[in-house]
Protein backbone atom coordinates (compact mmCIF):
# COMPACT_ATOMS: atom_id res chain seq x y z
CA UNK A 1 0.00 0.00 0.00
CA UNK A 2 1.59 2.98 -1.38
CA UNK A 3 1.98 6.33 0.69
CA UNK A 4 3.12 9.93 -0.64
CA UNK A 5 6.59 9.61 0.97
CA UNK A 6 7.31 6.54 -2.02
CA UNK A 7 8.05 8.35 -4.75
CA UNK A 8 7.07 7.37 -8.61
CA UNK A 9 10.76 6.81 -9.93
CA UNK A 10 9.43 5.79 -13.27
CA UNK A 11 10.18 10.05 -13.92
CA UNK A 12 12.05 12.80 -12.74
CA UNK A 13 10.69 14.11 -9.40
CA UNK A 14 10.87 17.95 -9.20
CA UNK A 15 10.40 19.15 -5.45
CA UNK A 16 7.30 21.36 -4.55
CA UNK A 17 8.69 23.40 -2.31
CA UNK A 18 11.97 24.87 -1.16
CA UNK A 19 11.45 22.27 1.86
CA UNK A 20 10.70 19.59 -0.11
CA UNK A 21 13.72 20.03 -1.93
CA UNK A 22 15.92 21.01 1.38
CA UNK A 23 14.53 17.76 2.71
CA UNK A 24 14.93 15.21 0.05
CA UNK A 25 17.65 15.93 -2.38
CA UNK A 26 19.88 17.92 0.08
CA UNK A 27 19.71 16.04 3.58
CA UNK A 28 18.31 12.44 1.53
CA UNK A 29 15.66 11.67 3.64
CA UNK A 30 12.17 10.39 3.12
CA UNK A 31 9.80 13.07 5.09
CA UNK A 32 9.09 9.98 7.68
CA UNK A 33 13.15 10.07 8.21
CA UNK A 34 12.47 13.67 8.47
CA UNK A 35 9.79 13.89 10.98
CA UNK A 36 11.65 11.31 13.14
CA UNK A 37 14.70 13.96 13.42
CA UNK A 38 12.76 16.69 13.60
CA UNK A 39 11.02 15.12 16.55
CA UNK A 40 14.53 13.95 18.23
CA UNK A 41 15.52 17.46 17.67
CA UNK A 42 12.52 19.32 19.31
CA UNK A 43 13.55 16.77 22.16
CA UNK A 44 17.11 17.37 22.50
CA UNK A 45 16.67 21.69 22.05
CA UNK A 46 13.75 22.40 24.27
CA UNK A 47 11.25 23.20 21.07
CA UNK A 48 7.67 23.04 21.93
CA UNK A 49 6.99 22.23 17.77
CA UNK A 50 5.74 18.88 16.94
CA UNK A 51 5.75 18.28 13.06
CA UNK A 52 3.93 14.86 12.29
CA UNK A 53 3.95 13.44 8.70
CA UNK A 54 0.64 13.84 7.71
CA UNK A 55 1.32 17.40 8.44
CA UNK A 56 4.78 17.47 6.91
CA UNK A 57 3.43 15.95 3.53
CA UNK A 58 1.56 19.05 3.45
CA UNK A 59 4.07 21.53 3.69
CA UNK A 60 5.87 20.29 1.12
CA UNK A 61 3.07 20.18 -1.28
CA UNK A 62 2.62 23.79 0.05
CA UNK A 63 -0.91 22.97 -0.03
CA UNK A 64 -3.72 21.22 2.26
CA UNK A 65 -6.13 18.71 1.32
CA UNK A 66 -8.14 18.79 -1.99
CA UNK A 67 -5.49 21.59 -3.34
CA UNK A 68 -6.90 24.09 -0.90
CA UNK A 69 -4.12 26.86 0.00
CA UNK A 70 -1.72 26.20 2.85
CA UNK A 71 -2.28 28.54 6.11
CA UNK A 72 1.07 29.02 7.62
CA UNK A 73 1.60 26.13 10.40
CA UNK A 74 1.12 26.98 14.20
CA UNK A 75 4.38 29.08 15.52
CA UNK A 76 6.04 26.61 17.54
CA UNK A 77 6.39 24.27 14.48
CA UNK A 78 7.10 27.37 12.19
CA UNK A 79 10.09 28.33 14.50
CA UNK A 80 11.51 24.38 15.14
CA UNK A 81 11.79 23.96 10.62
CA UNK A 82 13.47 27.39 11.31
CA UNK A 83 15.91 26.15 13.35
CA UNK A 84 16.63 23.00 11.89
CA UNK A 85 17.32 24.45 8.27
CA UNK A 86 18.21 28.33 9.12
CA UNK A 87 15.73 29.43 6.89
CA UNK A 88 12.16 31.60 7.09
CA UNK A 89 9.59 29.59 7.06
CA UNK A 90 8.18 32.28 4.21
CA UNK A 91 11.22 30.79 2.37
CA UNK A 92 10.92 27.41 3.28
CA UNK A 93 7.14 26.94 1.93
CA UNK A 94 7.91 28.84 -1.23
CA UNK A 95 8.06 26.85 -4.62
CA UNK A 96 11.37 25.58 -5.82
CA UNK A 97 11.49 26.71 -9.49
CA UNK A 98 15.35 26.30 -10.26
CA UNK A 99 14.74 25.06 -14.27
CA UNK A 100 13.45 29.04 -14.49
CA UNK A 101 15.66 31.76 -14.35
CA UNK A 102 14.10 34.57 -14.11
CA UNK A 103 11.59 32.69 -11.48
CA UNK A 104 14.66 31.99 -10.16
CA UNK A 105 15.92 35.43 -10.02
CA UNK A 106 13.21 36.12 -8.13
CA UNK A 107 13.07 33.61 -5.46
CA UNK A 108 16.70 34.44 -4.77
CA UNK A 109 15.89 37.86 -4.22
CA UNK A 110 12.86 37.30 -2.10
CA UNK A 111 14.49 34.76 0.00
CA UNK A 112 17.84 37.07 0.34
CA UNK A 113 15.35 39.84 1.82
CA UNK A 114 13.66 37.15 3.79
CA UNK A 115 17.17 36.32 5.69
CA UNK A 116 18.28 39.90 6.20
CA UNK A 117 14.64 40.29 7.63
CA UNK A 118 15.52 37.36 9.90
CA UNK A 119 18.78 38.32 10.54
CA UNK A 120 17.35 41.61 11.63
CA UNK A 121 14.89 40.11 14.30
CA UNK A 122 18.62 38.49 16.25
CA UNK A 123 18.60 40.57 19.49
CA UNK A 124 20.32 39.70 22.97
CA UNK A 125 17.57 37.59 24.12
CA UNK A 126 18.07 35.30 20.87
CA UNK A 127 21.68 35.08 21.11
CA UNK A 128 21.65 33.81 24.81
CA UNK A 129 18.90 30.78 23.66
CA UNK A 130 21.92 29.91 21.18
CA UNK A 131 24.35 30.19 23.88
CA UNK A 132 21.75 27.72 25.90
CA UNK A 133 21.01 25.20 23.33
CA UNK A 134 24.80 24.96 22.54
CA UNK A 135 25.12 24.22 26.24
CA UNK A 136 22.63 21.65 25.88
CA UNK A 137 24.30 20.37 23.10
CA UNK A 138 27.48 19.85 25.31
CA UNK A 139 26.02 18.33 27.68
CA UNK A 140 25.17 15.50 25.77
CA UNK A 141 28.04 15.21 23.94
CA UNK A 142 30.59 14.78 26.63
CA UNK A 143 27.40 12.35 28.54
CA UNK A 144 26.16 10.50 25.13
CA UNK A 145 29.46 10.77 22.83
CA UNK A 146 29.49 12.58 19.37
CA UNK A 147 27.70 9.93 17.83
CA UNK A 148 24.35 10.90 19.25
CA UNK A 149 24.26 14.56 18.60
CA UNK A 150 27.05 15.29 15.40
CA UNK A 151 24.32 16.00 13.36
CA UNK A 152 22.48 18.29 15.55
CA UNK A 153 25.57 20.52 16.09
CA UNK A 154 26.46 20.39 12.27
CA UNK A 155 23.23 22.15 12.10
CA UNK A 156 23.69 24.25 14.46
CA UNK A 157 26.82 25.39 13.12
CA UNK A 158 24.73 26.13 9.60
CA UNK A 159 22.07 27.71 11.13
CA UNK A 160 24.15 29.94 12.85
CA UNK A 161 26.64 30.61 9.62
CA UNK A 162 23.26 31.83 8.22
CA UNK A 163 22.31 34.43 10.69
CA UNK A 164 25.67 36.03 11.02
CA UNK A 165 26.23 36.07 7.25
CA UNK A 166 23.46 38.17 6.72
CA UNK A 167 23.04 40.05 9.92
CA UNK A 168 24.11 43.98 9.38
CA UNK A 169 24.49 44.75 13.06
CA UNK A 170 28.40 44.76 14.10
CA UNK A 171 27.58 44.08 17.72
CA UNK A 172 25.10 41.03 16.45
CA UNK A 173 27.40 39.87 14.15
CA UNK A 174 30.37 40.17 16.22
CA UNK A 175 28.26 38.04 19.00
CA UNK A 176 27.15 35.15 16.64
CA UNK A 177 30.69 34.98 15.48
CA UNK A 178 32.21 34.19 18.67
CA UNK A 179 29.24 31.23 19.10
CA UNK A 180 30.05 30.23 15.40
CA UNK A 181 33.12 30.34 16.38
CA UNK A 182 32.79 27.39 19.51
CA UNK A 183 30.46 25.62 18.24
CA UNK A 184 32.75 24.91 15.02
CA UNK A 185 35.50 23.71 17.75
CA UNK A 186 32.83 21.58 19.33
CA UNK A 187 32.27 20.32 15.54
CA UNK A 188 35.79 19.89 15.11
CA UNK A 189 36.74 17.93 17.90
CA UNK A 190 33.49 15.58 17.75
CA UNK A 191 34.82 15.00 13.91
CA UNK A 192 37.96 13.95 15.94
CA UNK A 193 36.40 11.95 18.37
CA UNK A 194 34.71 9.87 15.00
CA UNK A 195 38.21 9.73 13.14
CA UNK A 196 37.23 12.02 10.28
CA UNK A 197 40.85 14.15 10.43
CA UNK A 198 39.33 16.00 7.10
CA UNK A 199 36.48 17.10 8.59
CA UNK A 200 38.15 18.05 11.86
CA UNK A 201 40.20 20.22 10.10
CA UNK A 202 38.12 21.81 7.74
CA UNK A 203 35.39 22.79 11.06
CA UNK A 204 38.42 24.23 12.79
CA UNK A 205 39.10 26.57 9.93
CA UNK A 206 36.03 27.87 9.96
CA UNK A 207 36.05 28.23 13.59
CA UNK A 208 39.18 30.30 13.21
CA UNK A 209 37.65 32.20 10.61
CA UNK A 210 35.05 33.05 12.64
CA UNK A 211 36.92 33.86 15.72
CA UNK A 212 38.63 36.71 13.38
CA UNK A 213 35.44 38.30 12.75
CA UNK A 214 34.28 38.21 16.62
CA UNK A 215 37.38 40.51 17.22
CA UNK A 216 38.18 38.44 20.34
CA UNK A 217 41.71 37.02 20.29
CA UNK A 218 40.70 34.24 22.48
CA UNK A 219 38.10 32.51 20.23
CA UNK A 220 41.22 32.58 17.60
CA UNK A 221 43.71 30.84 19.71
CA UNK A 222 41.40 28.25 21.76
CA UNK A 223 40.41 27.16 17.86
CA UNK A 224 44.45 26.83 16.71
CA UNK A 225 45.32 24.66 19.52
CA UNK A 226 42.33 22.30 19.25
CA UNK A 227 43.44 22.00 15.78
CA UNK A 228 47.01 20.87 16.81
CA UNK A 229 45.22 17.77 18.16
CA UNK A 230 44.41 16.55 14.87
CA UNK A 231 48.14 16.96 13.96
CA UNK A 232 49.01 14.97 17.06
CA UNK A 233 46.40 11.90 16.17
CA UNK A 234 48.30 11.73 12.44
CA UNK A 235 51.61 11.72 13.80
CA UNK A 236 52.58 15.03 13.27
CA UNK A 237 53.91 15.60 16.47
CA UNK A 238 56.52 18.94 16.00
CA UNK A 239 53.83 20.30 13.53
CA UNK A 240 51.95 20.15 16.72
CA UNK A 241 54.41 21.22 18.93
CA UNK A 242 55.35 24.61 17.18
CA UNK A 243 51.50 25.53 16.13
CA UNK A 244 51.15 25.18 20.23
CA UNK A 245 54.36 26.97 21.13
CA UNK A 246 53.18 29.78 18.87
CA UNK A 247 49.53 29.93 19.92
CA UNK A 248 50.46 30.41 23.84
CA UNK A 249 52.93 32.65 23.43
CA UNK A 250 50.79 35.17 21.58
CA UNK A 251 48.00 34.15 23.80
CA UNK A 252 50.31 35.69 26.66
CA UNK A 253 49.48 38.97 25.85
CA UNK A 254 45.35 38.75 25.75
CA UNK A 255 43.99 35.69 26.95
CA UNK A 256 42.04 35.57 30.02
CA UNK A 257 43.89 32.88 33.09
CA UNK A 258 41.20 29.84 31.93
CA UNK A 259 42.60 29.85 28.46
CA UNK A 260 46.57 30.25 29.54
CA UNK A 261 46.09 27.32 32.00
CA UNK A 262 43.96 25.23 28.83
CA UNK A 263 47.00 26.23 26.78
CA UNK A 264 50.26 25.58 29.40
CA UNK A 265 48.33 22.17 29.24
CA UNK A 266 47.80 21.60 25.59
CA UNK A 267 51.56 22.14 25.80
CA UNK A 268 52.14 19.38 27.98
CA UNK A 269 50.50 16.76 26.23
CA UNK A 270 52.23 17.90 22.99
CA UNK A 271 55.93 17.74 24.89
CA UNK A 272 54.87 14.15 25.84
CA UNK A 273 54.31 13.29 22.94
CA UNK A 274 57.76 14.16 21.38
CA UNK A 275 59.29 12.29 24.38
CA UNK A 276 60.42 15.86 26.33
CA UNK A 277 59.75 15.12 29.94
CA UNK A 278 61.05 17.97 31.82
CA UNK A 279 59.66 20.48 29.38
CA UNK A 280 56.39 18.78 29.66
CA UNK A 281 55.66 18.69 33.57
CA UNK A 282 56.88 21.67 33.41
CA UNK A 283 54.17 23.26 31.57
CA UNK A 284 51.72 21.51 33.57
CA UNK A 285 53.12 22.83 36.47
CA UNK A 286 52.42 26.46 35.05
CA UNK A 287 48.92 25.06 33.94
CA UNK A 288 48.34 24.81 37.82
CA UNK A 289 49.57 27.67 39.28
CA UNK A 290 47.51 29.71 36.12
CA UNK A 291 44.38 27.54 37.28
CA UNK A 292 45.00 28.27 41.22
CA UNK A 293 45.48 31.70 40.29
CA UNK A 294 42.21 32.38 38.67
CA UNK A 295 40.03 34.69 41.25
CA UNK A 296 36.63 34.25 39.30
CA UNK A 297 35.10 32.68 35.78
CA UNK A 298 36.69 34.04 32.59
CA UNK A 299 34.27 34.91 29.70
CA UNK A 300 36.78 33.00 27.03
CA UNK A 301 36.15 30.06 25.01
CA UNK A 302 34.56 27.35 26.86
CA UNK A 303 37.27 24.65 28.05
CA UNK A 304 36.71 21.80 30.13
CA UNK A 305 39.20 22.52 32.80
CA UNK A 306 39.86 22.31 36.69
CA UNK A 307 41.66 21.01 39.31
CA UNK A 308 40.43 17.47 38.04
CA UNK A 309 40.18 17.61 34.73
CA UNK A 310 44.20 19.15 34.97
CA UNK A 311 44.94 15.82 36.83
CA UNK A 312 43.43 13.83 34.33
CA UNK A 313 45.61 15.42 31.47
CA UNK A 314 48.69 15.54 33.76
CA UNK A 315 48.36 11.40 34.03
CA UNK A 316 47.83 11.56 30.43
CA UNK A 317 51.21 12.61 29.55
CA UNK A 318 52.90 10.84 32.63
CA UNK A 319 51.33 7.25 31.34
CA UNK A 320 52.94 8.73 27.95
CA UNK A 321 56.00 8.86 29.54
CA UNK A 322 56.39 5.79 31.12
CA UNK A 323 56.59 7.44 34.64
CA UNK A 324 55.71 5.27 37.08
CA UNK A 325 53.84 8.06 39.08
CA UNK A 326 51.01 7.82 36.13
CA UNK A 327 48.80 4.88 38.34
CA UNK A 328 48.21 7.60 41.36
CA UNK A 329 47.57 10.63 39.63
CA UNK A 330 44.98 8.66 37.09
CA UNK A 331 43.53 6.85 40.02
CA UNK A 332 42.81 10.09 42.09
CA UNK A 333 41.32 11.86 39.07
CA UNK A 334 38.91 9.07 38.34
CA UNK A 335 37.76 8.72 41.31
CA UNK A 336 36.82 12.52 41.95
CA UNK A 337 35.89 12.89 37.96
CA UNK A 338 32.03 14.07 36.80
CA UNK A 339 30.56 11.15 35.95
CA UNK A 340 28.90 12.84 33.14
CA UNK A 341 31.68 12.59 31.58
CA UNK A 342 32.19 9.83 29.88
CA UNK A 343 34.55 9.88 26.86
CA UNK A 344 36.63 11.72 29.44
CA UNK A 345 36.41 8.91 31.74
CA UNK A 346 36.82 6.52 28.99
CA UNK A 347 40.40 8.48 28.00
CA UNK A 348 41.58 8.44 31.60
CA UNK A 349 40.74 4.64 31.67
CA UNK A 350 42.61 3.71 28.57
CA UNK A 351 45.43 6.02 30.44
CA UNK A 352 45.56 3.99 33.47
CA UNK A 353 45.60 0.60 31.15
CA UNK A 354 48.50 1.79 29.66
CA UNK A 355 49.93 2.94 33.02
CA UNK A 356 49.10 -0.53 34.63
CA UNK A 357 50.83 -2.35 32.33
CA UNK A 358 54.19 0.05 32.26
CA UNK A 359 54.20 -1.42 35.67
CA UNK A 360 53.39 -5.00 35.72
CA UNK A 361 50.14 -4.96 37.02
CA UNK A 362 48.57 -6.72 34.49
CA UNK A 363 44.92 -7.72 36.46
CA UNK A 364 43.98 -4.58 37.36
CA UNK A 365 44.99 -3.45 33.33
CA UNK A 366 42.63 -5.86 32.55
CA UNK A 367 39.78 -4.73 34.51
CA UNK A 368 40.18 -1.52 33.34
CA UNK A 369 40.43 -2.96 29.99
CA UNK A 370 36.99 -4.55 30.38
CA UNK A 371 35.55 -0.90 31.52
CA UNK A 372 37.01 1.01 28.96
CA UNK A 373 35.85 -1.07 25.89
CA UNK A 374 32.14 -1.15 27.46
CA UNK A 375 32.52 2.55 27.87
CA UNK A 376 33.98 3.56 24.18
CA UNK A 377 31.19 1.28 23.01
CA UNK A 378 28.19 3.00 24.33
CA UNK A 379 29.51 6.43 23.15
CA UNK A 380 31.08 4.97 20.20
CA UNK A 381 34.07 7.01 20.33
CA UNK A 382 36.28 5.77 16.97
CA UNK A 383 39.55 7.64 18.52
CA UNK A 384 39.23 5.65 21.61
CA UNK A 385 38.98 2.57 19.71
CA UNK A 386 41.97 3.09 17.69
CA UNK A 387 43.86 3.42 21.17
CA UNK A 388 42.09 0.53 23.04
CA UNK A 389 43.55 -1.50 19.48
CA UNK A 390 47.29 -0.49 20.11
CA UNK A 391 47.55 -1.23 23.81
């Protein structure tokens, strides 16, 4: 029994509607794919918009039943297709005519007033719901693992290209392109979590690009050093090591204590890796005294750092190193870490397998073995597993 979502493939199917064609030939879905994400995303970002298929077969016929005209749909849904796509909904319901170009002409123009219009209507209270659902967003990365929310924060990140591309407002535009900015680094490092070094890459140049147009130095620098990571995971360990070097030493001059201490540490675990032990406990050492030295919470670029989480990394680079020291430090720090954490507790547990082993205690490796692989299942963290598979 046949339904509107199969469609005829005996001919060429030309979409209805700019959301018909945003929703089959550019994300490849089937509008019951669609609804299903559209309902996980309304879930995961606190939208009060329900879209069911019925409904969404209409809009993208852009008309109700019998052929009679389409009313707008109720605001709540109206605002949740805005978010997903980072389009008007005007835009979104109007016919796709791209075999016509002057219809085409036209539609461009209508939908590049529709966008500054949109654009326009970014105020404060807008950009601090961002800010919110990109803390949402972490929050279920670092509990849940990339896997579960990559594509949410990919659109995201397009969404919010969109509104700062065509907002006129310096101050707006300056404010979406410091949260452009992070949530490209959150892109970035979940593309590094899943393995894709390409992608990685490519997200932290636009997060750098973006940083440059917030006018904070900050955004610019947090964004270079996460991208020295993906050198480190290909082996490119003194690339690393000098992009670092260079990004904390001009960070010396601007950045706020939070970043400098996130920096010193980045440092650390880049001197471990080329084997440089006193150079590298060194700059953990000035990661501390920067982190015990803060007086109150820095507006910078979010980092995930504190007394714990600086333990954590410390043990990193000391199971690295072969120090024998690695065992205690990694022990203490799992046993105060957030639980919520869990590809950070997975790391710290493939640490203190490593650690374990450097010093012949090969039953308690293997316990932590057994937790770790659980762990870097459930979150499906593809970096883990490549370390978990050289141990």
């Amino acid at each position: 029994m046949g339904t509107t979502d199969q469609p005829d493939t005996t001919k060429p199917r030309h979409p209805r509607t700019v959301l018909d064609h945003q929703i089959r030939d550019v994300r490849k879905e089937t509008l019951q794919e669609f609804a299903e994400y559209a309902e996980r995303f309304a879930r995961d970002h606190g939208e009060p918009g329900t879209l069911s298929q019925r409904h969404l077969e209409r809009l993208v016929a852009g008309q109700g039943p019998n052929g009679k005209p389409l009313g707008k749909p109720r605001p709540a849904t109206a605002r949740l297709l805005e978010c997903i796509f980072g389009m008007p909904i005007d835009v979104l319901l109007s016919p796709y005519m791209p075999d016509d170009d002057r219809a085409e002409l036209d539609n461009s123009e209508h939908e590049f007033r529709a966008r500054l219009r949109t654009s326009a209507r970014v105020d404060v209270g807008v950009i601090d719901v961002l800010r919110q659902q990109l803390n949402l967003i972490r929050r279920l990365d670092r509990q849940l693992g990339a896997r579960t929310v990559q594509t949410e924060v990919a659109a995201k990140v397009q969404q919010t290209t969109e509104l700062m591309q065509y907002s006129t407002m310096p101050y707006t535009r300056a404010e979406l392109a410091a949260l452009l900015s992070e949530l490209c680094t959150l892109a970035g490092w979940q593309a590094l979590d899943r393995a894709q070094m390409a992608t990685a890459w490519r997200y932290y140049e636009q997060a750098k690009a973006a940083a440059s147009e917030s006018g904070d130095k900050s955004f610019e620098a947090h964004a270079m050093a996460e991208q020295a990571f993906v050198l480190i995971d290909i082996g490119e360990i003194s690339n690393a090591v000098e992009l670092l070097t260079h990004v904390r030493s001009n960070a010396q001059r601007h950045a706020p204590h939070m970043l400098k201490a996130w920096l010193a540490a980045a440092c650390g675990e880049a001197y471990a890796a080329e084997n440089r032990r006193g150079t590298a406990l060194r700059a953990f050492d000035e990661a501390d005294a920067l982190l015990r030295a803060q007086q109150q919470k820095d507006s910078c670029p979010y980092v995930a750092l504190d007394p714990v989480h600086l333990a954590r990394w410390r043990g990193h680079a000391l199971a690295r190193l072969r120090e024998a020291e690695a065992v205690t430090v990694l022990t203490d720090a799992l046993s105060h870490l957030d639980p919520s954490f869990a590809r950070a507790q997975a790391a710290l547990r493939i640490d203190l397998v490593i650690a374990l082993s450097h010093n012949e205690m090969p039953e308690e490796a293997r316990k932590q073995g057994e937790r770790a692989i659980a762990l870097v299942a459930e979150i499906g963290s593809r970096r883990q597993q490549r370390r978990l598979s050289g141990v």
